[in-house]
Protein backbone atom coordinates (compact mmCIF):
# COMPACT_ATOMS: atom_id res chain seq x y z
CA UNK A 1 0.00 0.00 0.00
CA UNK A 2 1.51 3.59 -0.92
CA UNK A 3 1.02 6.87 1.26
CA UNK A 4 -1.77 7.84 -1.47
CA UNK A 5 -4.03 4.49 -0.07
CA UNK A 6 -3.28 4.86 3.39
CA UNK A 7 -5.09 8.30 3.12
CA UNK A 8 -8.70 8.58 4.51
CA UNK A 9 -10.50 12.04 3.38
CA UNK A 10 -11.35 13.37 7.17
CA UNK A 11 -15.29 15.43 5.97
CA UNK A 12 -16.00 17.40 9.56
CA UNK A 13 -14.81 20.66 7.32
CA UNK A 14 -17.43 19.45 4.58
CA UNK A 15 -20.36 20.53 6.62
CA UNK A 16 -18.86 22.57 9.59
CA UNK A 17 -16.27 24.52 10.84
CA UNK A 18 -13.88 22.17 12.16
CA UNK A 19 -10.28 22.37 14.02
CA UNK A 20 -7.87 24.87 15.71
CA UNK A 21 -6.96 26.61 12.52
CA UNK A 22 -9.81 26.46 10.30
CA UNK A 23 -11.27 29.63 9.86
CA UNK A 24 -13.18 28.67 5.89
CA UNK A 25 -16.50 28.82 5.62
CA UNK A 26 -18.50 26.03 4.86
CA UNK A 27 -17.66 24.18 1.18
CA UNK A 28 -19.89 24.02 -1.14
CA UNK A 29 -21.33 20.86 -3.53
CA UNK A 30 -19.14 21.82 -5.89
CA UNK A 31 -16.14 22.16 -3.76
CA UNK A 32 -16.69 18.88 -1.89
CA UNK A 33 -17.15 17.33 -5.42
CA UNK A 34 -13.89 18.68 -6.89
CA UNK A 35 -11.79 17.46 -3.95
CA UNK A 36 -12.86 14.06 -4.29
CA UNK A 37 -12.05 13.95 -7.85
CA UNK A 38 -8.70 15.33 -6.80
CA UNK A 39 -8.70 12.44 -4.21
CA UNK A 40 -9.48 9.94 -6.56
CA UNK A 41 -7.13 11.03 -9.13
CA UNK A 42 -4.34 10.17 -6.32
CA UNK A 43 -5.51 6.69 -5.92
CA UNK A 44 -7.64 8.27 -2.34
CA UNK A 45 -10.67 6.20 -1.84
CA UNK A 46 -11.74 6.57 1.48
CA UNK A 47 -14.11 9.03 3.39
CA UNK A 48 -14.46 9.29 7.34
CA UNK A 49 -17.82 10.79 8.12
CA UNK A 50 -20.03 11.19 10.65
CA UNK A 51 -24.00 12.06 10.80
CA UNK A 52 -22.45 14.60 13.63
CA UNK A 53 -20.65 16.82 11.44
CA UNK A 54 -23.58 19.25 10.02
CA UNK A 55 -24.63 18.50 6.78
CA UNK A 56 -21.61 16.80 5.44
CA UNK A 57 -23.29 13.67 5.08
CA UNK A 58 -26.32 15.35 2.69
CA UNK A 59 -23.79 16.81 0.63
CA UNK A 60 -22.05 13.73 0.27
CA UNK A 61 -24.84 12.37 -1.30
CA UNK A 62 -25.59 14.26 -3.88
CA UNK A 63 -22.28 13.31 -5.29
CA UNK A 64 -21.04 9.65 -6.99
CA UNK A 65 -20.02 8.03 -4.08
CA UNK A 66 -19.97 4.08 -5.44
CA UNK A 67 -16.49 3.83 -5.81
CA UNK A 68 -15.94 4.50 -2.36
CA UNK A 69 -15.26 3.62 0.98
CA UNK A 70 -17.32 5.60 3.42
CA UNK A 71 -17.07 4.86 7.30
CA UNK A 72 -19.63 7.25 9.89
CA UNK A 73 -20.20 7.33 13.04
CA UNK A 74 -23.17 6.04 15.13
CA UNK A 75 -25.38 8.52 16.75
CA UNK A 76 -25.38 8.05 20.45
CA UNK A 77 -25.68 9.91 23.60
CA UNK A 78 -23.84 9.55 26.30
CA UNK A 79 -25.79 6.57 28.27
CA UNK A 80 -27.55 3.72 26.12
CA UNK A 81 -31.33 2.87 26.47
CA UNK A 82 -33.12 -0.37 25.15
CA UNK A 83 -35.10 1.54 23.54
CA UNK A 84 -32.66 3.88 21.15
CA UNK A 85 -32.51 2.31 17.64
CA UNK A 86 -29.16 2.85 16.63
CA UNK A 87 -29.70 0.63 13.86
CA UNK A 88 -32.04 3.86 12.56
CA UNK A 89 -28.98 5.77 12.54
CA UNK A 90 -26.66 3.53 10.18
CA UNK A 91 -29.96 3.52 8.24
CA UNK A 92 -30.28 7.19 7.72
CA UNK A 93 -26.87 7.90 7.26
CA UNK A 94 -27.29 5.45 4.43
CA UNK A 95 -30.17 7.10 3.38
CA UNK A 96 -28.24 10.58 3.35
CA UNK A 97 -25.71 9.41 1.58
CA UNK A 98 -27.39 7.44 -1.14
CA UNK A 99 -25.44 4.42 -0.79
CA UNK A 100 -26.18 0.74 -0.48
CA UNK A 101 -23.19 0.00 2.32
CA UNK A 102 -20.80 1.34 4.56
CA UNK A 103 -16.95 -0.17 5.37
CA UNK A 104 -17.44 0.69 8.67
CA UNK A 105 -19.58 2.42 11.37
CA UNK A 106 -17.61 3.98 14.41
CA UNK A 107 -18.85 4.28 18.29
CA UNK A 108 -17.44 7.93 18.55
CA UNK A 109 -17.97 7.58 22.73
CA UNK A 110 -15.30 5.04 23.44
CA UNK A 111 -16.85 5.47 27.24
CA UNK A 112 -20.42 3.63 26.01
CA UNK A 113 -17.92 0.65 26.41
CA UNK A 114 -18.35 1.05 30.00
CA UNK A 115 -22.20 1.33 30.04
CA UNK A 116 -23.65 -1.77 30.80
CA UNK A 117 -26.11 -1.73 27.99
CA UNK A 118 -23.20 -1.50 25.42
CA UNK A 119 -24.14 -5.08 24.19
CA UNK A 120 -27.78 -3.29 22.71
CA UNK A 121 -25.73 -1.06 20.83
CA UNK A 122 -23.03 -3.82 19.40
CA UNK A 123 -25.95 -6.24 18.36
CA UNK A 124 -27.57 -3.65 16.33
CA UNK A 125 -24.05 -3.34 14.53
CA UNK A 126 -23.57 -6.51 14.13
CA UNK A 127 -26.94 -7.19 12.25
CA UNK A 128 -26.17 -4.49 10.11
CA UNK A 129 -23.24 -6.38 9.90
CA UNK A 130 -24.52 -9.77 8.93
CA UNK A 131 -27.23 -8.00 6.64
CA UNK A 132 -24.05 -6.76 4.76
CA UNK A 133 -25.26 -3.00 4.99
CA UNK A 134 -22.12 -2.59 6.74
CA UNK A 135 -18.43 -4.15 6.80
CA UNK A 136 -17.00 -3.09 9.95
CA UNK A 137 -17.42 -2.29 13.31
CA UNK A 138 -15.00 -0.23 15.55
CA UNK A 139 -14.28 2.78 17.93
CA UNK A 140 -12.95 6.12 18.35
CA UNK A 141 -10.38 6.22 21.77
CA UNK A 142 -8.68 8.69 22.87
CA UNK A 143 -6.05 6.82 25.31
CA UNK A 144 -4.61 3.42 25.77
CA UNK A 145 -6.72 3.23 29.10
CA UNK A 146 -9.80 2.62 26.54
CA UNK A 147 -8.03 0.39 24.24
CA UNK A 148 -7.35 -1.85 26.76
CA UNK A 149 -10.60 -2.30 28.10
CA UNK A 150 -12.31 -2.62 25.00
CA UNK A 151 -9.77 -5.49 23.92
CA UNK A 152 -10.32 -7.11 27.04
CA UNK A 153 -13.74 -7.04 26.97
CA UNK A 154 -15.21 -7.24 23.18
CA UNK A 155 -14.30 -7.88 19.69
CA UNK A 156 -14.08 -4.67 17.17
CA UNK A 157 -12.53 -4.32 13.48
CA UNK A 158 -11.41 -1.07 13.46
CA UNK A 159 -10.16 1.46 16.63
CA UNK A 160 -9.65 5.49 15.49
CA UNK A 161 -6.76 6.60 17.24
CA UNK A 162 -5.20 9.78 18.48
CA UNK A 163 -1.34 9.60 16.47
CA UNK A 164 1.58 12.51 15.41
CA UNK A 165 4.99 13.25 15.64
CA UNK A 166 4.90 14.19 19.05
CA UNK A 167 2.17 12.18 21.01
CA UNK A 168 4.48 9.04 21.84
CA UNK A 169 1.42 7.73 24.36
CA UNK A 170 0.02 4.55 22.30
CA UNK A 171 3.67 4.39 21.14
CA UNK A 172 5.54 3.83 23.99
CA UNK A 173 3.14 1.23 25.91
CA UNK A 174 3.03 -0.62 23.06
CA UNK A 175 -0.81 -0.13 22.00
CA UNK A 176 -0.30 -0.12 18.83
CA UNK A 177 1.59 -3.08 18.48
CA UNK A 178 -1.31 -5.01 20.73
CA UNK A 179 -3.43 -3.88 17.95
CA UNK A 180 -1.58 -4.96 15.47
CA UNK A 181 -1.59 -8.37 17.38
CA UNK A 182 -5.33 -8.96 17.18
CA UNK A 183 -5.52 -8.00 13.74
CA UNK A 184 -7.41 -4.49 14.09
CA UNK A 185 -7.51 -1.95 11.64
CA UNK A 186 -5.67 1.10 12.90
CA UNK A 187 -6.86 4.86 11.65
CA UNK A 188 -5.01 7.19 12.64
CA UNK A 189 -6.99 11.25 13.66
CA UNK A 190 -5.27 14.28 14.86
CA UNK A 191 -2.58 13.81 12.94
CA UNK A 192 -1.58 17.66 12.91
CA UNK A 193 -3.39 17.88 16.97
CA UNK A 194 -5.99 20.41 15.66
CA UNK A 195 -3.63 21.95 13.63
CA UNK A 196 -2.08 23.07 16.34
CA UNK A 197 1.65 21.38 15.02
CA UNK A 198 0.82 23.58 11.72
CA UNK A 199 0.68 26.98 13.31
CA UNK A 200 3.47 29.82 13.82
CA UNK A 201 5.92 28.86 16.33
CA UNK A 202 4.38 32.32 17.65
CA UNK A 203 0.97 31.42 18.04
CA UNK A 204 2.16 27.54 19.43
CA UNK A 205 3.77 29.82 22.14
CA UNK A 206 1.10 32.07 23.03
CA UNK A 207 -1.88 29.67 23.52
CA UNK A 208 0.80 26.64 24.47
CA UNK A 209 3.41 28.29 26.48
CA UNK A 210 3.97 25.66 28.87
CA UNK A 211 5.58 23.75 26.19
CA UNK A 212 7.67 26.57 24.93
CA UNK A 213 10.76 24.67 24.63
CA UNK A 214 8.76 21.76 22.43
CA UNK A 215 7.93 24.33 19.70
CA UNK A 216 11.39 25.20 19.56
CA UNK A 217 12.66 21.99 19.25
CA UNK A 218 10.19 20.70 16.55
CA UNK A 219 10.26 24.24 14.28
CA UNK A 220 14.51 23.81 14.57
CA UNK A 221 13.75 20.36 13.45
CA UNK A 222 11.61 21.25 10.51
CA UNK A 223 14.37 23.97 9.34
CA UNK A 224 17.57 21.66 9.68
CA UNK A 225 15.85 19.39 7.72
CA UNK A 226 14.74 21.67 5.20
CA UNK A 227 11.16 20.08 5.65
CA UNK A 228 7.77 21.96 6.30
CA UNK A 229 5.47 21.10 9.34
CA UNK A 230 3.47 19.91 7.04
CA UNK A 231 5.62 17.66 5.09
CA UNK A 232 6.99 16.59 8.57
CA UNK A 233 3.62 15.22 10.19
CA UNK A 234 2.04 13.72 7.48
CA UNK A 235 5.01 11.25 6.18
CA UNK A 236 5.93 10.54 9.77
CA UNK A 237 2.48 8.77 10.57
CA UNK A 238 1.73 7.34 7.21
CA UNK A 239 5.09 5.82 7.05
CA UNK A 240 3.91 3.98 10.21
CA UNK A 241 3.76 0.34 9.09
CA UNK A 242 1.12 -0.15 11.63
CA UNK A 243 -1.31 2.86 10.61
CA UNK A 244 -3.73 1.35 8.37
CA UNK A 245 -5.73 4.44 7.47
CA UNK A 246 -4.57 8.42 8.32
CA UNK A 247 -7.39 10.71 8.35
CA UNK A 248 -7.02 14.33 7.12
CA UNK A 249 -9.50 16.77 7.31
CA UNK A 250 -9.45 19.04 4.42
CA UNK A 251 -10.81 22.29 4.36
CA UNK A 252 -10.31 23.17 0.70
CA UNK A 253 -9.38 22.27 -3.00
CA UNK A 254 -5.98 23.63 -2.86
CA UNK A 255 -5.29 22.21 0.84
CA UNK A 256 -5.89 19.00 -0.74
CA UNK A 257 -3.22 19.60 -3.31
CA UNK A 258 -0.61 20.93 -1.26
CA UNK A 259 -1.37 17.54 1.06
CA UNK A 260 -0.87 15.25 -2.28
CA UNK A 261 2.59 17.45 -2.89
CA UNK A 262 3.73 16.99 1.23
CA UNK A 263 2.90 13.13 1.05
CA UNK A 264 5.42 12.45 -1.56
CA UNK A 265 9.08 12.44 0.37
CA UNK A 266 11.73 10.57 1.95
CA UNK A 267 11.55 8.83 5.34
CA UNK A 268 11.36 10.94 8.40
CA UNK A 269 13.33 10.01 11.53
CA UNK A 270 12.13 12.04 14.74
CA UNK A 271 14.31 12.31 17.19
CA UNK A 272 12.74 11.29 21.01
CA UNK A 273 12.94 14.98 22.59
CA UNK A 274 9.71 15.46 20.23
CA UNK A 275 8.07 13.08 21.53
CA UNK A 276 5.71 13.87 24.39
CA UNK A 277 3.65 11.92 26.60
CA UNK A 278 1.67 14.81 28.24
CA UNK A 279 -2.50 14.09 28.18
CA UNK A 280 -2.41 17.58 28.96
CA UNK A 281 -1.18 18.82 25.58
CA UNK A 282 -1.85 14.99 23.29
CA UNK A 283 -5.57 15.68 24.48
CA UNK A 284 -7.80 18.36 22.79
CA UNK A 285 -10.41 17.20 25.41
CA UNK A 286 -7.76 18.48 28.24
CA UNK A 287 -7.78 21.83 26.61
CA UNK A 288 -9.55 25.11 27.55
CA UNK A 289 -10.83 26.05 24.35
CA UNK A 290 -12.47 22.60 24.43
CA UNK A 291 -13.52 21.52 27.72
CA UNK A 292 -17.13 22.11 26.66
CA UNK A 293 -16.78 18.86 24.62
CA UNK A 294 -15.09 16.48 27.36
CA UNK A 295 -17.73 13.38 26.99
CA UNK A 296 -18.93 13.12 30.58
């Protein structure tokens, strides 16, 4: 598999605003279409959805979406009921779409898990599963705490992971390599940490001072190397042999271009003062800006 395949089109900027950095308004039709025949042009055929992120899923279907493959999310709260139909939500996410099947649906609450009505939730799935309206089942985590539990306890295809060049977490207690064990597909998210490893070495100071001497470190990296931050955190995690999928949400045509131009490049080696294993910065959640969305 080259870089190109690895690549999963990330669509919360399709039907919201989305991110750290992403100041665009929303795209249009016409602008989602172009970017997936972009995508598709680079040998891209995967889309990471959700029925969460605005309209993107409506938009999505009024394009030609056959040739490829889509994963969402299921809609859930935060508890489970025996009475929610989560089966309804694959189904009209389908229906949005204008599709026949999905690759995979995602539990974006890794904490439903915990619930003890979790197995109402899975058994939907997996008759969606066995109807062959969808191929895959898996999770969204956010820490190694999760994955554990969740491979102790059940059996999922796919688990969405936090992963970049300087959150070393489900590196250096070997998570990823128990995935890679039981055979799960591993998709890698935050690759650029809300675009926060894209920013001015300024602006990475001002809202992220505590980790002053980080920025430093990583922009003096990116200049001795003659290598953008860009070019830098995209080729380190798909050159992961154990990232399956990298997902990369793109806000525009011409972000999507200069992605295509960053993903072609020789092998980056990081050296360990970049990595970190602070849940204080490697967490969004733990951050001020976005402590209204901490799941509770």
């Amino acid at each position: 598999m080259n870089n190109f395949e690895k690549i999963c089109l990330g669509t919360a900027q399709f039907g919201s605003s989305y991110g750290l950095t992403n100041k665009n308004k929303e795209l249009s039709v016409e602008e989602i279409g172009k970017i997936l025949r972009l995508a598709e042009d680079n040998g891209i055929s995967f889309l990471d959805t959700a029925p969460t992120y605005g309209n993107a899923e409506l938009k999505l279907g009024n394009l030609e979406l056959r040739s490829w493959n889509i994963v969402t999310k299921v809609k859930t709260g935060n508890t489970i009921s025996i009475k929610d139909s989560f089966s309804r939500s694959v189904e009209d996410s389908l229906d949005r779409l204008k599709i026949d099947n999905l690759y995979a649906v995602l539990i974006h609450n890794p904490k439903l898990f915990f619930d003890p009505k979790i197995n109402n939730l899975l058994n939907q799935l997996s008759e969606l599963k066995a109807k062959g309206l969808i191929k895959k089942i898996g999770v969204s985590v956010y820490d190694s705490l999760e994955v554990d539990f969740i491979l102790g306890n059940f059996d999922v295809d796919i688990i969405q992971i936090p992963f970049n060049i300087i959150d070393g977490r489900l590196v250096e207690n070997n998570t990823l390599d128990k995935l890679k064990r039981r055979n799960i597909e591993v998709h890698a998210r935050s690759i650029y940490l809300q675009g926060l490893l894209l920013m001015d070495i300024k602006d990475q100071i001002q809202q992220f001072g505590n980790w002053k001497s980080l920025w430093n470190l990583f922009n003096s990296f990116c200049l001795d190397n003659k290598i953008t931050p860009l070019e830098v955190c995209l080729r380190y995690v798909l050159q992961n042999p154990k990232i399956d999928r990298v997902i990369l949400g793109i806000d525009n045509y011409s972000q999507l271009e200069e992605t295509v131009k960053a993903a072609t490049g020789g092998t980056v080696n990081v050296p360990n003062e970049l990595i970190s294993l602070d849940n204080n910065l490697c967490n969004p959640l733990n951050w001020e800006m976005y402590a209204h969305l901490r799941l509770s």
